[in-house]
N, C-alpha and C. Protein backbone atom coordinates (compact mmCIF):
# COMPACT_ATOMS: atom_id res chain seq x y z
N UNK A 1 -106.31 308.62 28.96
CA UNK A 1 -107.48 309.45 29.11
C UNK A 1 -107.10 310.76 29.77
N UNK A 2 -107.54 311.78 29.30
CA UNK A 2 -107.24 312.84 29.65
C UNK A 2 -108.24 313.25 31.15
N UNK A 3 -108.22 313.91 31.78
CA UNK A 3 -108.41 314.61 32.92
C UNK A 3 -110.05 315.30 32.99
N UNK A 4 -109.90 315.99 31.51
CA UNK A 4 -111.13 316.88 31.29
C UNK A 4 -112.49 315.15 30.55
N UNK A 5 -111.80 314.41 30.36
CA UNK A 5 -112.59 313.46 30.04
C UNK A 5 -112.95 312.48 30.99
N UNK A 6 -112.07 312.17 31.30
CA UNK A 6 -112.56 311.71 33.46
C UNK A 6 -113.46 312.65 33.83
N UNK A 7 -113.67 313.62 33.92
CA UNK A 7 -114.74 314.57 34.68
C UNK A 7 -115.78 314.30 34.12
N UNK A 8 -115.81 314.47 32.48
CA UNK A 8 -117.07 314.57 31.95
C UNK A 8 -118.07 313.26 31.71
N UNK A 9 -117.10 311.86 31.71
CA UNK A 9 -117.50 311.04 31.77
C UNK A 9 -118.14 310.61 33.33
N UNK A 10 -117.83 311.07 34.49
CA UNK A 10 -118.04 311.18 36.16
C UNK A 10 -119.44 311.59 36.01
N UNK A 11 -119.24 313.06 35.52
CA UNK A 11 -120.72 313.83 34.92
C UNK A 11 -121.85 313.37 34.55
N UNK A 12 -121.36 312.56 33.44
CA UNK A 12 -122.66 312.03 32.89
C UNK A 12 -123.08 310.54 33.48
N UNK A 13 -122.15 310.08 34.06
CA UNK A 13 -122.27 308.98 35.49
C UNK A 13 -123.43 309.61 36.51
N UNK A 14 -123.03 310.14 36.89
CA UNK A 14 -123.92 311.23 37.82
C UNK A 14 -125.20 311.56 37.51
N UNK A 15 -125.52 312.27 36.81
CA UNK A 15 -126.78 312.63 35.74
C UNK A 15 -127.53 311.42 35.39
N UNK A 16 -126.96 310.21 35.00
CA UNK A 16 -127.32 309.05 34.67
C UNK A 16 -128.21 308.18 36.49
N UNK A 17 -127.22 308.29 37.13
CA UNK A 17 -127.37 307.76 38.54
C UNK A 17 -128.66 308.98 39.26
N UNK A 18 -128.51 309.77 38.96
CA UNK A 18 -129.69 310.92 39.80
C UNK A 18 -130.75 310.65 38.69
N UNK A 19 -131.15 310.23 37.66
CA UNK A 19 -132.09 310.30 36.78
C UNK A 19 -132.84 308.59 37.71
N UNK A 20 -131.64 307.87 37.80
CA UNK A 20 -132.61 306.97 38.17
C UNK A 20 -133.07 306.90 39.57
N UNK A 21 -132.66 307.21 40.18
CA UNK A 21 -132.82 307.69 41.72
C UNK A 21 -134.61 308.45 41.94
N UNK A 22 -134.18 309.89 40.93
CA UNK A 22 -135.53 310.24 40.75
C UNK A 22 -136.89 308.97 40.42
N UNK A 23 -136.07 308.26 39.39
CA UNK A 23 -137.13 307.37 38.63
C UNK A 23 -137.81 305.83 39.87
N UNK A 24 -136.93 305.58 40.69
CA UNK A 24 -136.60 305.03 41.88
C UNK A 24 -137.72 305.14 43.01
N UNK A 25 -137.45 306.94 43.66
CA UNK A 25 -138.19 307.72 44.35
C UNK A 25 -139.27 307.44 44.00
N UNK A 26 -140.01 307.51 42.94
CA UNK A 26 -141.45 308.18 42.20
C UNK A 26 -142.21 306.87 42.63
N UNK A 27 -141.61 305.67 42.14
CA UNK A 27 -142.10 303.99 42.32
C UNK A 27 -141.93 303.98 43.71
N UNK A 28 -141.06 304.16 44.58
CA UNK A 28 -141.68 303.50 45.97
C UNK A 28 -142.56 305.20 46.25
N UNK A 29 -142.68 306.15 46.04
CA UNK A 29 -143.85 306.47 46.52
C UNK A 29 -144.93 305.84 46.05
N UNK A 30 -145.71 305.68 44.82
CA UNK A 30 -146.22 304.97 44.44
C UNK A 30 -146.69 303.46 45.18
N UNK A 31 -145.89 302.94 45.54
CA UNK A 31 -145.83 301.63 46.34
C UNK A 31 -146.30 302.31 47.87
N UNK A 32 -145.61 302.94 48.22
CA UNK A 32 -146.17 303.62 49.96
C UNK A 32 -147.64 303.79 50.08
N UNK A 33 -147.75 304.72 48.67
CA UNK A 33 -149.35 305.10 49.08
C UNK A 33 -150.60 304.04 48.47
N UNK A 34 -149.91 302.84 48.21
CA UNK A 34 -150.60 301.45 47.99
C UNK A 34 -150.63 301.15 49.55
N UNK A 35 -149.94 301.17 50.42
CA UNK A 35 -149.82 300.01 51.92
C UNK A 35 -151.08 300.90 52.97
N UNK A 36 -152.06 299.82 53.14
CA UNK A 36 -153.26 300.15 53.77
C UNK A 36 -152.49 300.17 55.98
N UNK A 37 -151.65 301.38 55.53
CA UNK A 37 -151.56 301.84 57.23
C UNK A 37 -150.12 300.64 57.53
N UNK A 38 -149.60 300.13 56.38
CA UNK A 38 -148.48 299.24 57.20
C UNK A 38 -147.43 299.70 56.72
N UNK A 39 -147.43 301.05 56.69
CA UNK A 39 -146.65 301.75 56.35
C UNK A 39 -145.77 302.39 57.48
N UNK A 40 -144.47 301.97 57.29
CA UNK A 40 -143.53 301.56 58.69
C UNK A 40 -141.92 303.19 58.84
N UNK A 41 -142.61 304.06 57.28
CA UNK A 41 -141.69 304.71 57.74
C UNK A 41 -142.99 306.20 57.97
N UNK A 42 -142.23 307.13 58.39
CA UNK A 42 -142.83 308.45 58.77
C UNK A 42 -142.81 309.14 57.84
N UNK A 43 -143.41 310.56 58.28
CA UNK A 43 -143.50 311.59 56.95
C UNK A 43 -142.75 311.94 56.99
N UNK A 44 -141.38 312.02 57.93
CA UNK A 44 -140.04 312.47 57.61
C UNK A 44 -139.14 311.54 56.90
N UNK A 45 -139.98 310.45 56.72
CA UNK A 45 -139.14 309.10 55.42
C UNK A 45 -138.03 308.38 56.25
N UNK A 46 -137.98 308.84 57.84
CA UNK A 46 -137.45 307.61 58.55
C UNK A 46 -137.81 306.36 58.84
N UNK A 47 -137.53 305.43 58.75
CA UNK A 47 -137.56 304.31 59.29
C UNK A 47 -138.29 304.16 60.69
N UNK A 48 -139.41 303.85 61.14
CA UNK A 48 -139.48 303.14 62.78
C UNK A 48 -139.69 302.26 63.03
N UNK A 49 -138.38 301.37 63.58
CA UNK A 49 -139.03 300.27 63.60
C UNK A 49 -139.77 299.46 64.29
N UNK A 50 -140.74 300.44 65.44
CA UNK A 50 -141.58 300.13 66.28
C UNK A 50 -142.66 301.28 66.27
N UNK A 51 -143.88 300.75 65.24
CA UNK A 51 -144.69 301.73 64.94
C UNK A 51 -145.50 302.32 66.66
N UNK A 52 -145.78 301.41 66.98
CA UNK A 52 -146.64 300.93 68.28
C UNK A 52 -145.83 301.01 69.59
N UNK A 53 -144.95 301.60 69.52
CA UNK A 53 -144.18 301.89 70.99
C UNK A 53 -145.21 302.60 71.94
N UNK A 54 -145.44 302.30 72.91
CA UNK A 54 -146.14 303.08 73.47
C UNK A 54 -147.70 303.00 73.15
N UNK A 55 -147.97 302.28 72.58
CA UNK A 55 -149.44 302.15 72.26
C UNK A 55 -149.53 300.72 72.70
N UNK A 56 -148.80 300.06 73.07
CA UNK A 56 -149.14 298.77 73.20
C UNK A 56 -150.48 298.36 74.78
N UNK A 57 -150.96 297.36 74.92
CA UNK A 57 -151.73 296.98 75.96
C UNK A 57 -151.19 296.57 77.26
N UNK A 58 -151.25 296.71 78.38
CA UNK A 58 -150.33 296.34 79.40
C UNK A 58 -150.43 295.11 79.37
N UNK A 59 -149.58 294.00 79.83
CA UNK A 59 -150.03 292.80 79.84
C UNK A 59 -150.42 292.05 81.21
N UNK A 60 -151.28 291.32 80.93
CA UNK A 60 -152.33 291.03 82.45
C UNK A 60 -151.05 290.47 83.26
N UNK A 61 -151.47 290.11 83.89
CA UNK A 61 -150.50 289.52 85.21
C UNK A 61 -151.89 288.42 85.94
N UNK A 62 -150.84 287.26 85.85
CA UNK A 62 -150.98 285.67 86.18
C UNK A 62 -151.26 285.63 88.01
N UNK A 63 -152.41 285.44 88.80
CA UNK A 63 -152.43 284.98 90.19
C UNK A 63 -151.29 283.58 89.95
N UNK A 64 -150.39 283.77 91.33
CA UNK A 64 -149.98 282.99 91.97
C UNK A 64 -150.92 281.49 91.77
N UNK A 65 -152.00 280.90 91.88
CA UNK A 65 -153.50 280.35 92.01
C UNK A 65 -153.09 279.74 90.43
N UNK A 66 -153.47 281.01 89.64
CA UNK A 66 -153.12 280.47 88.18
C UNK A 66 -152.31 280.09 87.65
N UNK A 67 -151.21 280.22 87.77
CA UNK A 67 -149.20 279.76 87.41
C UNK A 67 -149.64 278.27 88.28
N UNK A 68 -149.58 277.91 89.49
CA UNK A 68 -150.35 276.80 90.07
C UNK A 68 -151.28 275.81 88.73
N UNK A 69 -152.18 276.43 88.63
CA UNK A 69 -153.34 275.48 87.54
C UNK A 69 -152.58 275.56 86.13
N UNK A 70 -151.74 276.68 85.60
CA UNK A 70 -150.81 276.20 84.26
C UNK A 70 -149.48 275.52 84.38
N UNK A 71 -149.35 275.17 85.54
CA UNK A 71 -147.76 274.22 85.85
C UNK A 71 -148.69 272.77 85.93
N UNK A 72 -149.61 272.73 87.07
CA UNK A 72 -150.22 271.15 87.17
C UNK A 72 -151.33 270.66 85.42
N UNK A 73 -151.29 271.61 84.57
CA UNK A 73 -151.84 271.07 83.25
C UNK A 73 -150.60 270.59 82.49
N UNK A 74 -149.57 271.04 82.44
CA UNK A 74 -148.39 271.27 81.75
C UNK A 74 -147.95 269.94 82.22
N UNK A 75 -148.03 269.63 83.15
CA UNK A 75 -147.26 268.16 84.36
C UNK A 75 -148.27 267.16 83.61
N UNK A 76 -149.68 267.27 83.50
CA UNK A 76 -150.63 266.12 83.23
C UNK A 76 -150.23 265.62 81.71
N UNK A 77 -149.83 266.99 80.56
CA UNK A 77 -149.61 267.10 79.47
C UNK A 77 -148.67 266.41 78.98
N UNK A 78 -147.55 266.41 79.64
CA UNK A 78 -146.08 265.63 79.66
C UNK A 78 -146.20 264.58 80.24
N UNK A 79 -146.90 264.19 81.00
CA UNK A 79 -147.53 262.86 81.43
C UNK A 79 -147.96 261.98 80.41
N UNK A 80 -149.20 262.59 79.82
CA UNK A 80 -149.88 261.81 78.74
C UNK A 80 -148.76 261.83 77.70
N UNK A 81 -148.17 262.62 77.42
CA UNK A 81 -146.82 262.12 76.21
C UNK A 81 -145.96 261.12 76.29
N UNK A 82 -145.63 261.14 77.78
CA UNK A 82 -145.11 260.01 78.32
C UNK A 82 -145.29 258.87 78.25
N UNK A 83 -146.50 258.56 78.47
CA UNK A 83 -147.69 257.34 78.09
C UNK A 83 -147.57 257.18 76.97
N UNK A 84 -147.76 257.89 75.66
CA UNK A 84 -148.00 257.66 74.83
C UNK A 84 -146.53 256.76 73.82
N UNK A 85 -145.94 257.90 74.19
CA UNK A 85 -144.13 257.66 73.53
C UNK A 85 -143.56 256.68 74.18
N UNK A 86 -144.17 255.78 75.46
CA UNK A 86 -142.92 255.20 75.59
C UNK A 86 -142.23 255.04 77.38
């Protein structure tokens, strides 16, 4: 194979590969602007993979009192399994 035919065959490799790329592109836009808001990349077409950083809710915090009343349910719980199994 000659040299000038390696190129041109590369060429039309190329042309072939960007045609579908385009054709590629067009379908997942298509698909994006189907996803009702669970749409996970940006308008700069990055990736985030934490839409909600920073938006999240603080999370409550447990009285001393209460860790107390969810350890002695947890003890009664494994109790009754106990009983039951054996």
């Amino acid at each position: 194979m000659s040299i000038g035919l390696d190129q041109s065959l590369l060429q039309a490799a190329l042309l072939g590969f960007e045609a579908q790329l385009a054709r590629l592109e067009g379908q997942i836009a298509q698909v994006k602007a189907k996803l009702p808001g669970g749409n996970r990349f940006g308008s700069d077409g990055n990736f985030d993979p934490d839409p909600v950083a920073g938006k999240r809710r603080k999370r409550r915090k447990v009285s001393e009192e209460g860790r107390k009343r969810m350890a002695e349910a947890q003890r009664r719980r494994w109790a009754a399994a106990r009983e039951k199994w054996g």
